[in-house]
N, C-alpha and C. Protein backbone atom coordinates (compact mmCIF):
# COMPACT_ATOMS: atom_id res chain seq x y z
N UNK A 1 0.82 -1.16 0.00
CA UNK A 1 0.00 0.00 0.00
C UNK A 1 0.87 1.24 0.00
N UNK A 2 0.63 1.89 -0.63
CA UNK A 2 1.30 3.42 -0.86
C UNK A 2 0.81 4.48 0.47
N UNK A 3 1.79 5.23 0.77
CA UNK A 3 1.34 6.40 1.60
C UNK A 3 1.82 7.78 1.29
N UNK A 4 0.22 8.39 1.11
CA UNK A 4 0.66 9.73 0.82
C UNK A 4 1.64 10.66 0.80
N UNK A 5 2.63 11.18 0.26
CA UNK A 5 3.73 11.55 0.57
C UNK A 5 3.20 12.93 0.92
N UNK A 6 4.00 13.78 1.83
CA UNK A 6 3.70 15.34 2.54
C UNK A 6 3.61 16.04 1.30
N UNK A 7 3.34 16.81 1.08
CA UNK A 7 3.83 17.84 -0.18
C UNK A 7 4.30 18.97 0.84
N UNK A 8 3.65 19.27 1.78
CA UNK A 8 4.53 20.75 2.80
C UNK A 8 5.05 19.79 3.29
N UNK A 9 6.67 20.46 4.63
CA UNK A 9 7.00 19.77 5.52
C UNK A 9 6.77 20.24 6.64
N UNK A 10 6.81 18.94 7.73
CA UNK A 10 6.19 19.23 9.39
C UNK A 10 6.50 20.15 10.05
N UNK A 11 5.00 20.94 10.77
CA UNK A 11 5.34 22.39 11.42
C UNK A 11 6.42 22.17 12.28
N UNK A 12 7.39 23.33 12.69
CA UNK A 12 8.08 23.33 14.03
C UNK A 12 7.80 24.08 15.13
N UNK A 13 8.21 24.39 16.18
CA UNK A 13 8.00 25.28 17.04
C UNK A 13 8.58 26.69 16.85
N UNK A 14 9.45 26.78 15.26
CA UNK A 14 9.84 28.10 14.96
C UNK A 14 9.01 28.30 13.72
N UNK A 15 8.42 27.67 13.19
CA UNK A 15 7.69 27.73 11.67
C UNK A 15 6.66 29.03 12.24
N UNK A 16 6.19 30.09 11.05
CA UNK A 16 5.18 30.92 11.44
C UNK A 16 3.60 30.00 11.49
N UNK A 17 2.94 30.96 11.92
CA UNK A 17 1.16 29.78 12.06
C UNK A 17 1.07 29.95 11.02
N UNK A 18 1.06 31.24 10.25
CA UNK A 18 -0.01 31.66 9.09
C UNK A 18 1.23 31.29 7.63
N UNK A 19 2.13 31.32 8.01
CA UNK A 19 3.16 30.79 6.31
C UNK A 19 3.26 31.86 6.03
N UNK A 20 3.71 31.83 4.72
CA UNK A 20 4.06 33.04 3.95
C UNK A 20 2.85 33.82 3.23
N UNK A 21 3.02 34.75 2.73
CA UNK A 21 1.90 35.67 2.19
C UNK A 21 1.79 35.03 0.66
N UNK A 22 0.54 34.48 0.36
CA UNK A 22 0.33 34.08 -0.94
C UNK A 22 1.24 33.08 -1.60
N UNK A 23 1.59 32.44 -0.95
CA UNK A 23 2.66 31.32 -1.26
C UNK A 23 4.12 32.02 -2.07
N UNK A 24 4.44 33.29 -1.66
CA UNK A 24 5.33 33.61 -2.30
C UNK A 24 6.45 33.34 -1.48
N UNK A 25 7.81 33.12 -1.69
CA UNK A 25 9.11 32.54 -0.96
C UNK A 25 9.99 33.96 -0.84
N UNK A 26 9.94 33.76 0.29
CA UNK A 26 10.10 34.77 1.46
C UNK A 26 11.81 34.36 1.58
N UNK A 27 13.04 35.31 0.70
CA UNK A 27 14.35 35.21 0.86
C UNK A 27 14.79 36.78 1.95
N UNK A 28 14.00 37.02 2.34
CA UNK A 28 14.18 37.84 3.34
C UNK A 28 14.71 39.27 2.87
N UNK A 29 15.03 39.47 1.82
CA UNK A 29 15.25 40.90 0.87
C UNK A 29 13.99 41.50 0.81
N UNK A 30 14.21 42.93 0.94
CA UNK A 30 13.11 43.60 0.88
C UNK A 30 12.46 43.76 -0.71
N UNK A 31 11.08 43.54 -0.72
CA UNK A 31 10.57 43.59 -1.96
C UNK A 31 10.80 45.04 -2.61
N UNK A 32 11.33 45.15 -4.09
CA UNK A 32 11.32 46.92 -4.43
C UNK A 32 10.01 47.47 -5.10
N UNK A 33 10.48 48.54 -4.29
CA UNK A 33 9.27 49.61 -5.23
C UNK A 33 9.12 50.21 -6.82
N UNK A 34 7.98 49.95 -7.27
CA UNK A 34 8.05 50.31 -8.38
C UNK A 34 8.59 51.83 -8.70
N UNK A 35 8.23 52.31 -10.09
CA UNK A 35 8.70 53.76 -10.30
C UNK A 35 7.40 54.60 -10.20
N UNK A 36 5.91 54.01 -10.07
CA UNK A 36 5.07 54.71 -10.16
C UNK A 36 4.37 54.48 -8.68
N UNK A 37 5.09 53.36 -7.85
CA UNK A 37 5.06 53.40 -6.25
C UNK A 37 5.65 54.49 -5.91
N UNK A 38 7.12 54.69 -5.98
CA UNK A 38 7.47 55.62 -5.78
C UNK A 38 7.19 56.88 -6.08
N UNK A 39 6.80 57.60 -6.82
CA UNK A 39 6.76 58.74 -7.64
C UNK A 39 5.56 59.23 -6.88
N UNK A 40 4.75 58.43 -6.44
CA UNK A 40 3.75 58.23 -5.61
C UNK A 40 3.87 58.68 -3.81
N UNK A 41 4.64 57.91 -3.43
CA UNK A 41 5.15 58.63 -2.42
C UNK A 41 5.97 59.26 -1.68
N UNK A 42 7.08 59.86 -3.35
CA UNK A 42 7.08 61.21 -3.47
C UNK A 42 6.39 62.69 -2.96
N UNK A 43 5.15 62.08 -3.82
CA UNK A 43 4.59 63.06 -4.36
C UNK A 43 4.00 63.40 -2.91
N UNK A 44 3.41 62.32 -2.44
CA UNK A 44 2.60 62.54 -0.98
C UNK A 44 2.82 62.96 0.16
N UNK A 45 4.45 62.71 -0.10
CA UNK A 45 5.14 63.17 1.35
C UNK A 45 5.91 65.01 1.24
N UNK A 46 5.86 65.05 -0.39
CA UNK A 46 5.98 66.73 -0.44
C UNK A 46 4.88 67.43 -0.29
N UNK A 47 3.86 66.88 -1.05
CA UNK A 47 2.13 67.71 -0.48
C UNK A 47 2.14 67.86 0.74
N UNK A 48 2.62 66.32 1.95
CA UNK A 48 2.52 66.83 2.85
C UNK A 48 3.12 68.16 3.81
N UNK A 49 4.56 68.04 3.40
CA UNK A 49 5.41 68.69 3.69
C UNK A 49 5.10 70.26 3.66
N UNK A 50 4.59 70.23 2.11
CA UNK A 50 4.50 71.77 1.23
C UNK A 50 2.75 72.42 2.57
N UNK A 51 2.03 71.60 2.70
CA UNK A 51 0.81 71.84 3.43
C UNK A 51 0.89 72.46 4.83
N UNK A 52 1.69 71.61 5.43
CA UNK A 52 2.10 72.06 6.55
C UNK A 52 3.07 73.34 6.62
N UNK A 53 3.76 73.42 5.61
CA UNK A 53 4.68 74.75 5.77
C UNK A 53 3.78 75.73 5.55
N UNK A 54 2.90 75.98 4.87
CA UNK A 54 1.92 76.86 4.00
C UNK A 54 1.35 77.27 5.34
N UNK A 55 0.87 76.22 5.97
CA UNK A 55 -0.03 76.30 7.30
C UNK A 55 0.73 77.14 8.37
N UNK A 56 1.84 77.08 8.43
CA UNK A 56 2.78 77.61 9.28
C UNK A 56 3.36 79.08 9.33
N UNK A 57 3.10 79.09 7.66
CA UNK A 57 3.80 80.77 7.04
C UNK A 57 2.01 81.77 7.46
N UNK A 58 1.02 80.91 7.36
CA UNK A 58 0.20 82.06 7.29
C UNK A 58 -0.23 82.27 8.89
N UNK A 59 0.26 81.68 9.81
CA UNK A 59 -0.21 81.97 11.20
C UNK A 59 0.19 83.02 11.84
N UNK A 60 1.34 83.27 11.78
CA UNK A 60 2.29 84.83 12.40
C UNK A 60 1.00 86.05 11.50
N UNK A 61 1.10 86.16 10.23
CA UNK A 61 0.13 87.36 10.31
C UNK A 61 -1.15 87.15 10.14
N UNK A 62 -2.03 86.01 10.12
CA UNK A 62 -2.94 85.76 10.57
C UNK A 62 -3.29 86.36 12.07
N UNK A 63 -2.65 86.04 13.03
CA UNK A 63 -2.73 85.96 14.17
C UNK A 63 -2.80 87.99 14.50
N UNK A 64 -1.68 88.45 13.46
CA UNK A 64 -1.16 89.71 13.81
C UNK A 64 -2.81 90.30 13.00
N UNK A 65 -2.94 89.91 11.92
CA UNK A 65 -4.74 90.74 11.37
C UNK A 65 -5.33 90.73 12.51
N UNK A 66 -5.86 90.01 13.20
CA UNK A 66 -6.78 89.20 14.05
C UNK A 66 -6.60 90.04 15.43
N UNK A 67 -5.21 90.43 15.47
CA UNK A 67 -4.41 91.60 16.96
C UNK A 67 -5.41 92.82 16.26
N UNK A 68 -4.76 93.17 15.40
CA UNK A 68 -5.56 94.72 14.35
C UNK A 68 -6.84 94.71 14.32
N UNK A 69 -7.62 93.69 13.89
CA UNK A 69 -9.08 94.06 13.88
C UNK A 69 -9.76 94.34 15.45
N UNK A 70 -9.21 93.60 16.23
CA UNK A 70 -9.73 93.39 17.59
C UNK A 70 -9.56 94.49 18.09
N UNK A 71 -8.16 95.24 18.23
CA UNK A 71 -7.37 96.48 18.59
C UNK A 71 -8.40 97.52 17.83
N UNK A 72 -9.05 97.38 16.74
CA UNK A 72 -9.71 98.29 16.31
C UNK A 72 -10.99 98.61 16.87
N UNK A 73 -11.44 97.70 16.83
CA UNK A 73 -13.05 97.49 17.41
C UNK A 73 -12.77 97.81 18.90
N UNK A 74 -11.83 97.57 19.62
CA UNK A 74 -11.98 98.10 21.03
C UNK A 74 -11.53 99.13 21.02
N UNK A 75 -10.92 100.25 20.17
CA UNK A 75 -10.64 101.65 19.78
C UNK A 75 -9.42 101.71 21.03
N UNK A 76 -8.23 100.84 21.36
CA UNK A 76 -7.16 101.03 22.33
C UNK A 76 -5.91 102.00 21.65
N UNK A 77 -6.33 102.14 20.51
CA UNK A 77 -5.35 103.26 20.22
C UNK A 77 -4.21 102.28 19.62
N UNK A 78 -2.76 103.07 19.82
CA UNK A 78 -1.63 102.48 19.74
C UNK A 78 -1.33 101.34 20.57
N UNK A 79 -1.94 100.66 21.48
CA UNK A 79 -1.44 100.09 22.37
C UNK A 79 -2.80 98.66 22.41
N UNK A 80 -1.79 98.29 21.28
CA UNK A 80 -2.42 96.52 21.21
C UNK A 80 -1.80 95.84 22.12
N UNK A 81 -1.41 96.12 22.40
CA UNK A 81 -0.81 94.87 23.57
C UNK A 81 -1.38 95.09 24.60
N UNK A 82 -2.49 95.79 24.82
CA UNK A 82 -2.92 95.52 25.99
C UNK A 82 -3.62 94.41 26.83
N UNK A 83 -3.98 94.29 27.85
CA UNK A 83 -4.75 92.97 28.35
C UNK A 83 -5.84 92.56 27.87
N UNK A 84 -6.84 93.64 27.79
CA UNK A 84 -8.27 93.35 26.54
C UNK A 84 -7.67 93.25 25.65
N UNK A 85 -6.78 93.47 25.06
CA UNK A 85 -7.13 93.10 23.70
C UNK A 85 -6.18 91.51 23.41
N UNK A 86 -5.26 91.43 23.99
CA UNK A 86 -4.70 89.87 24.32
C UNK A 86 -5.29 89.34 24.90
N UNK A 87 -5.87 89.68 25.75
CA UNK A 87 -7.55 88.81 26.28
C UNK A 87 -8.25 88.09 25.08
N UNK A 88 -9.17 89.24 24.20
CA UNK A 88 -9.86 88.38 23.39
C UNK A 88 -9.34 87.42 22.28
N UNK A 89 -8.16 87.92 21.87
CA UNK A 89 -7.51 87.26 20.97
C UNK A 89 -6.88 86.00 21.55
N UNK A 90 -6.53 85.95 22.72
CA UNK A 90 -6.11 84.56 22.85
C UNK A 90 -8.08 83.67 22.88
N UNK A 91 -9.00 84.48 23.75
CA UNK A 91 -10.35 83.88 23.37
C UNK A 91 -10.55 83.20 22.40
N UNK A 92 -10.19 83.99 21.21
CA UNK A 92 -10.44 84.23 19.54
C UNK A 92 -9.83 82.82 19.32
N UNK A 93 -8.57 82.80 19.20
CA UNK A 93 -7.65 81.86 18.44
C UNK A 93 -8.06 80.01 19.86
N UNK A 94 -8.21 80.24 21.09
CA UNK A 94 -8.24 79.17 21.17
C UNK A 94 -9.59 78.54 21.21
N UNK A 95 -11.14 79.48 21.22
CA UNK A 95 -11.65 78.88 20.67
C UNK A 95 -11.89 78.13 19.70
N UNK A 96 -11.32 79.04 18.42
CA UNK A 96 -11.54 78.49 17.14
C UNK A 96 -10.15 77.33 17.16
N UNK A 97 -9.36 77.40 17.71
CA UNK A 97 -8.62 76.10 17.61
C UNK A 97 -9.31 74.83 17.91
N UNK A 98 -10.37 75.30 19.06
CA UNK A 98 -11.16 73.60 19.92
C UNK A 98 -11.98 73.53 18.78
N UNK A 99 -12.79 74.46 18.30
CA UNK A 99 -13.58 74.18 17.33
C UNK A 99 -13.33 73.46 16.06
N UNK A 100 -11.72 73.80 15.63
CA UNK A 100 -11.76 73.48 14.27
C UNK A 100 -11.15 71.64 14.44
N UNK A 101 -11.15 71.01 15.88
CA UNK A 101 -10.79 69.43 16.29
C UNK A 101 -12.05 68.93 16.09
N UNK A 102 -13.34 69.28 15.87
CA UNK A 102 -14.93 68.65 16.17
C UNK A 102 -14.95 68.09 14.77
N UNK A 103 -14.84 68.74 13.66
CA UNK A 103 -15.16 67.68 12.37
C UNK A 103 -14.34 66.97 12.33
N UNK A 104 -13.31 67.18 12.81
CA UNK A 104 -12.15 65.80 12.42
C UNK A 104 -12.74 64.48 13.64
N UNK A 105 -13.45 65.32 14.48
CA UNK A 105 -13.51 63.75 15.48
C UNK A 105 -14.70 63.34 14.77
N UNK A 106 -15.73 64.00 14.80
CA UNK A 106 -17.06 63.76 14.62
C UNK A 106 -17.24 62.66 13.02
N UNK A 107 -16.37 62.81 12.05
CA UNK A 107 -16.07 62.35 10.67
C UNK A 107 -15.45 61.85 10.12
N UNK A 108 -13.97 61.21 11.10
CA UNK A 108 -13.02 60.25 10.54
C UNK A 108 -13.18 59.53 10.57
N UNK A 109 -13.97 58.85 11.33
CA UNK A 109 -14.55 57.24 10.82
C UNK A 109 -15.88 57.46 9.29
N UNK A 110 -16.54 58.22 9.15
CA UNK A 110 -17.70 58.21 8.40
C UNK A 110 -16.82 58.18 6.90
N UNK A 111 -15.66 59.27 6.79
CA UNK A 111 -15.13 59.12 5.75
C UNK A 111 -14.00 58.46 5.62
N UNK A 112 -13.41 57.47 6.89
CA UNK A 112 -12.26 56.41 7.04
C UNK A 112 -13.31 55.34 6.13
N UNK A 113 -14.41 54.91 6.02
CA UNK A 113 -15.33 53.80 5.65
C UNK A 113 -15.33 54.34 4.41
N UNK A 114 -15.80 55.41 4.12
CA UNK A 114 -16.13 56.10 3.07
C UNK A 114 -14.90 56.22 1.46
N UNK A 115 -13.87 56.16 2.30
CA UNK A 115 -12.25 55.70 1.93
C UNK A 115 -12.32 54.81 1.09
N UNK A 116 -12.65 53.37 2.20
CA UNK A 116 -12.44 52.13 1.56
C UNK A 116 -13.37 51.76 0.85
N UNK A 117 -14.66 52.21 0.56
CA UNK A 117 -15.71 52.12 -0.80
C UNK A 117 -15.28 52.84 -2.01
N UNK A 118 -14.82 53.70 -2.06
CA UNK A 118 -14.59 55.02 -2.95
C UNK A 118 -13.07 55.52 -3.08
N UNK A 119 -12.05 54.92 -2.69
CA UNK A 119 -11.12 55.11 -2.32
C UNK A 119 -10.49 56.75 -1.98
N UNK A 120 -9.20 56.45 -1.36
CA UNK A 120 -8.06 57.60 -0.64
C UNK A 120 -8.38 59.01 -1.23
N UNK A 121 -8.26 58.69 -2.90
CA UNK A 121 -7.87 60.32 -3.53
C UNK A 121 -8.74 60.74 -3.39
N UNK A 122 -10.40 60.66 -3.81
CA UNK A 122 -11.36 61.22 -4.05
C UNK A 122 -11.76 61.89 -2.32
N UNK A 123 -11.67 61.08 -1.49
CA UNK A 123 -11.89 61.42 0.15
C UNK A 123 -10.63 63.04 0.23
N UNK A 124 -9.29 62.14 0.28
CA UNK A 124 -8.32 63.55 0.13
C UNK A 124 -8.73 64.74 -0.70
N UNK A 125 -9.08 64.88 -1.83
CA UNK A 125 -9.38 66.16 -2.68
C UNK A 125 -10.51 66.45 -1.43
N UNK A 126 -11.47 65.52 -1.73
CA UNK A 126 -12.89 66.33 -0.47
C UNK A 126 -11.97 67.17 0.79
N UNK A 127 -11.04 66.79 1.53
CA UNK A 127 -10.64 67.18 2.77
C UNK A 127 -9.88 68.37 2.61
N UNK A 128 -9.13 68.70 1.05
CA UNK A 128 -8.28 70.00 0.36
C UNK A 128 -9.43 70.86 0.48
N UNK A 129 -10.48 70.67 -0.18
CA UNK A 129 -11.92 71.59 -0.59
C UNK A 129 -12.12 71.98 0.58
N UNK A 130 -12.35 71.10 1.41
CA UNK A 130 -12.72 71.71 2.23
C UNK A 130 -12.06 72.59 3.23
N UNK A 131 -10.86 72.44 3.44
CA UNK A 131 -10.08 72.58 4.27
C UNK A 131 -9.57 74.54 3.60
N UNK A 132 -9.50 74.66 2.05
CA UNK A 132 -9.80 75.80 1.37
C UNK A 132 -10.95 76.74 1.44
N UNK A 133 -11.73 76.05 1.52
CA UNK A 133 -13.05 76.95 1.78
C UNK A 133 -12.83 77.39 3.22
N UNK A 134 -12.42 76.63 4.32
CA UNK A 134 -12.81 77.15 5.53
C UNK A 134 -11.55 78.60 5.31
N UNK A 135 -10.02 78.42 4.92
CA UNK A 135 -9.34 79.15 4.66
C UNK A 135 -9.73 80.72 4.12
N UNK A 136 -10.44 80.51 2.77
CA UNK A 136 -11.35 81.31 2.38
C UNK A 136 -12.35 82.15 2.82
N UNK A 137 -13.26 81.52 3.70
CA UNK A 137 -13.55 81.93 4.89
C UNK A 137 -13.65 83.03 6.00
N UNK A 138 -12.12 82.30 6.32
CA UNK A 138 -11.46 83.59 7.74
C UNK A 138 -11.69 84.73 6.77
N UNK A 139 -10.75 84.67 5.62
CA UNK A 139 -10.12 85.62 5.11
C UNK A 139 -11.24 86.86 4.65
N UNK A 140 -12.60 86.10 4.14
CA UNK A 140 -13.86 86.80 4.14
C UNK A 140 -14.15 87.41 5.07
N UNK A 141 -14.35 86.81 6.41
CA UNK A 141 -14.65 87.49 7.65
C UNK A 141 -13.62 88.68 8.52
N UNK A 142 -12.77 88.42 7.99
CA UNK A 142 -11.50 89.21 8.06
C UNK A 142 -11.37 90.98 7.27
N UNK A 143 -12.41 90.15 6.06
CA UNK A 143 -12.21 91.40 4.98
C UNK A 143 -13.26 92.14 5.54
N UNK A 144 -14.01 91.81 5.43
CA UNK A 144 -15.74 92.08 6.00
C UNK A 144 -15.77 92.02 7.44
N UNK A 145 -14.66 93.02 7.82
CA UNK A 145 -15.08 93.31 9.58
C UNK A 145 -15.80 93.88 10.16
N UNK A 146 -15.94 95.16 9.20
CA UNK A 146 -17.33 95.95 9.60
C UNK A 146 -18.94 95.41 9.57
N UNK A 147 -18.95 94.64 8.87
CA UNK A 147 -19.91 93.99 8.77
C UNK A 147 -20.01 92.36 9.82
N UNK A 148 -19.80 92.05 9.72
CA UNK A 148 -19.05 90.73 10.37
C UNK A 148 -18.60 91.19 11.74
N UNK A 149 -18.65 90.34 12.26
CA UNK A 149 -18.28 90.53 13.79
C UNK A 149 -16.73 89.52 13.92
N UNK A 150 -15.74 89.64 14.39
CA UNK A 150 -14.55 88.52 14.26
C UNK A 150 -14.47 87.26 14.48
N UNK A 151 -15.99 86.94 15.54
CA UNK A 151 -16.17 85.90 15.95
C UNK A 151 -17.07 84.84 14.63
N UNK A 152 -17.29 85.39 13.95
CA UNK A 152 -17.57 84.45 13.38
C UNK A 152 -16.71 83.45 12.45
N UNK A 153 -15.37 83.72 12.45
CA UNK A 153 -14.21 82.73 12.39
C UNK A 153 -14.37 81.36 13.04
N UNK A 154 -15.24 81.22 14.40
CA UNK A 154 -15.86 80.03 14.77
C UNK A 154 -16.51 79.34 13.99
N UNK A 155 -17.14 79.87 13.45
CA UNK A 155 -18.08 79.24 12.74
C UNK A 155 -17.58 78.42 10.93
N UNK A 156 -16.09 78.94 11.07
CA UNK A 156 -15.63 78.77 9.72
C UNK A 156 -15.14 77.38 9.41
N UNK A 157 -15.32 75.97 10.58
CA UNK A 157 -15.11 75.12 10.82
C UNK A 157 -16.11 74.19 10.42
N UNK A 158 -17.26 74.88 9.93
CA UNK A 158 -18.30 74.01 9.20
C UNK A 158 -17.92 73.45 7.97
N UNK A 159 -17.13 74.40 7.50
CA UNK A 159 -16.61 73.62 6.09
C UNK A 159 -16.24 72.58 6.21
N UNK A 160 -14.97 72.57 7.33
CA UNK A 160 -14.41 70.75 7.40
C UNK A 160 -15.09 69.89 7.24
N UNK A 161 -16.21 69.80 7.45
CA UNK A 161 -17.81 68.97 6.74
C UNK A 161 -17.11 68.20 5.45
N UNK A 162 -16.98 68.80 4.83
CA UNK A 162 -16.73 68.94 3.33
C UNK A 162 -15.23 68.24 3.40
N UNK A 163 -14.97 66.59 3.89
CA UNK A 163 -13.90 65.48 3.70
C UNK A 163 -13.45 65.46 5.22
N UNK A 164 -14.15 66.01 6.36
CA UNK A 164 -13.39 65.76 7.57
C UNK A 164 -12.36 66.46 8.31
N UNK A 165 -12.23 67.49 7.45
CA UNK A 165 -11.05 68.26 8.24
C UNK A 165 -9.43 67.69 7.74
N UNK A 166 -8.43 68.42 8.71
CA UNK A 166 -6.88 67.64 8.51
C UNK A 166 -6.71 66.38 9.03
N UNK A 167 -7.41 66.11 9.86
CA UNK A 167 -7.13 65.37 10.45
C UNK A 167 -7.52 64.04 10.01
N UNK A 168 -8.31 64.09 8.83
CA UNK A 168 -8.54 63.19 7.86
C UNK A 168 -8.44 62.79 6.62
N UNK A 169 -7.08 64.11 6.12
CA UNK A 169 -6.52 64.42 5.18
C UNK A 169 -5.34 63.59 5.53
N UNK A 170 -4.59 63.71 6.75
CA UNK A 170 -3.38 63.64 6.82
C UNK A 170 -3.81 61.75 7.39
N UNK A 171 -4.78 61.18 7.95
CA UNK A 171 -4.99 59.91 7.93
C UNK A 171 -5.22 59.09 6.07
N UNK A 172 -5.61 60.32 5.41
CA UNK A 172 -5.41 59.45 4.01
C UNK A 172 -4.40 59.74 3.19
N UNK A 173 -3.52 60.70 3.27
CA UNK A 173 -2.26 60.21 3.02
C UNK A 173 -1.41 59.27 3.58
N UNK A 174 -1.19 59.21 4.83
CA UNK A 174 -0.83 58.11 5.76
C UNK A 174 -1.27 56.67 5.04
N UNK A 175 -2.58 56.72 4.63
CA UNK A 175 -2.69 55.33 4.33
C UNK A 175 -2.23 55.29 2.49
N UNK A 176 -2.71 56.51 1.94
CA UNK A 176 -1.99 56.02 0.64
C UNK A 176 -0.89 55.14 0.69
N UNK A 177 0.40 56.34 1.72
CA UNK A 177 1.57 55.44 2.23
C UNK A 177 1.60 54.63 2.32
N UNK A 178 1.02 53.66 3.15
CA UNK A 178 0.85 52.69 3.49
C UNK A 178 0.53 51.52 2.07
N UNK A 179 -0.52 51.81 1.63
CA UNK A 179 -1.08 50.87 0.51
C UNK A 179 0.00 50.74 -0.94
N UNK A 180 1.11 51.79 -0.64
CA UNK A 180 1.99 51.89 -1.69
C UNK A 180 3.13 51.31 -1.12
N UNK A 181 3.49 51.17 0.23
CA UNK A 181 5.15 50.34 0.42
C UNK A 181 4.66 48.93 1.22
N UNK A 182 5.31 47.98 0.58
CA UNK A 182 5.09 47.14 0.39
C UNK A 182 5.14 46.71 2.54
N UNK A 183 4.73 45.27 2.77
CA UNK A 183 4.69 45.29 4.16
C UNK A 183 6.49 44.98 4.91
N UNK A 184 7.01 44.77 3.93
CA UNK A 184 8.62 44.08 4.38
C UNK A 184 9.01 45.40 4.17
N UNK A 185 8.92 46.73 3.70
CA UNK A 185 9.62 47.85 3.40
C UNK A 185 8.84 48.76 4.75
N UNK A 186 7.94 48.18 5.02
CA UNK A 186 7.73 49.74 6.63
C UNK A 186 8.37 49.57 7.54
């Protein structure tokens, strides 16, 4: 009588449970990236880069408009630095800081799901749009002070609606990343 011969050989106590990924043979070299993997996250990690600097250059006179309009409306003269008026402006800026964390909590899962039906890019452009409009925004309410009251810069966080905010921008680049280097290359 014949007996089946193994075709795998017997687990050990160092063998993995799950084997290799797709029966491919695992020589322990890292798999390479293509040229359009790469070029790819390139591209993603300078957007990111370029985004955040952008974000960074416009806060110093952001912050300094925002001293001026306030300084105006409380008629203090030459003397912005006073306590009212660094009073409201720190008001100003850290409200709208708590405010502008609520769409990103309230919506990174709705459009993390929303991701994986429809994929990364189309979610990311939504989170640029939006993240522009709210930009757009200040800058309206900013222009239009007389009319406009300063506080309504709070309110300029509704846009993030529109893909989730950064905080769901910078989770789908993260995962582009991810879906582009291979699992032996992170």
């Amino acid at each position: 009588m014949l007996t089946p011969q193994a075709t795998e050989e017997e687990p050990t106590e160092q063998a993995p449970l799950l084997g290799s990924r797709g029966g491919a043979v695992q020589d322990g070299s890292p798999t390479p990236l293509s040229h359009s993997h790469l070029r790819l996250l390139v591209l993603v990690c300078i957007s990111i880069v370029a985004a955040d600097f952008g974000n960074s250059l416009t806060l110093a006179p952001q912050i300094s408009i925002f001293e001026s309009l306030i300084c105006r409306r409380i008629e203090a003269g030459d003397d912005c630095k006073s306590a009212d008026v660094q009073a409201e402006l720190a008001l100003l800026i850290g409200w709208k800081e708590t405010i502008d964390q609520l769409p990103g909590i309230i919506f990174a899962l709705p459009y993390g799901f929303a991701a994986d039906r429809i994929g990364r890019k189309p979610i990311l452009v939504l989170c640029l749009i939006g993240l522009v409009l709210e930009e757009v925004a200040i800058r309206l309410v900013c222009w239009w002070n007389v009319a406009l009251p300063l506080r309504m810069i709070w309110a300029t966080p509704v846009f993030q609606i529109i893909g989730g905010g950064s905080q769901t921008a910078t989770a789908m680049a993260y995962a582009m990343i991810t879906d582009v280097v291979p699992m032996d290359r992170r």
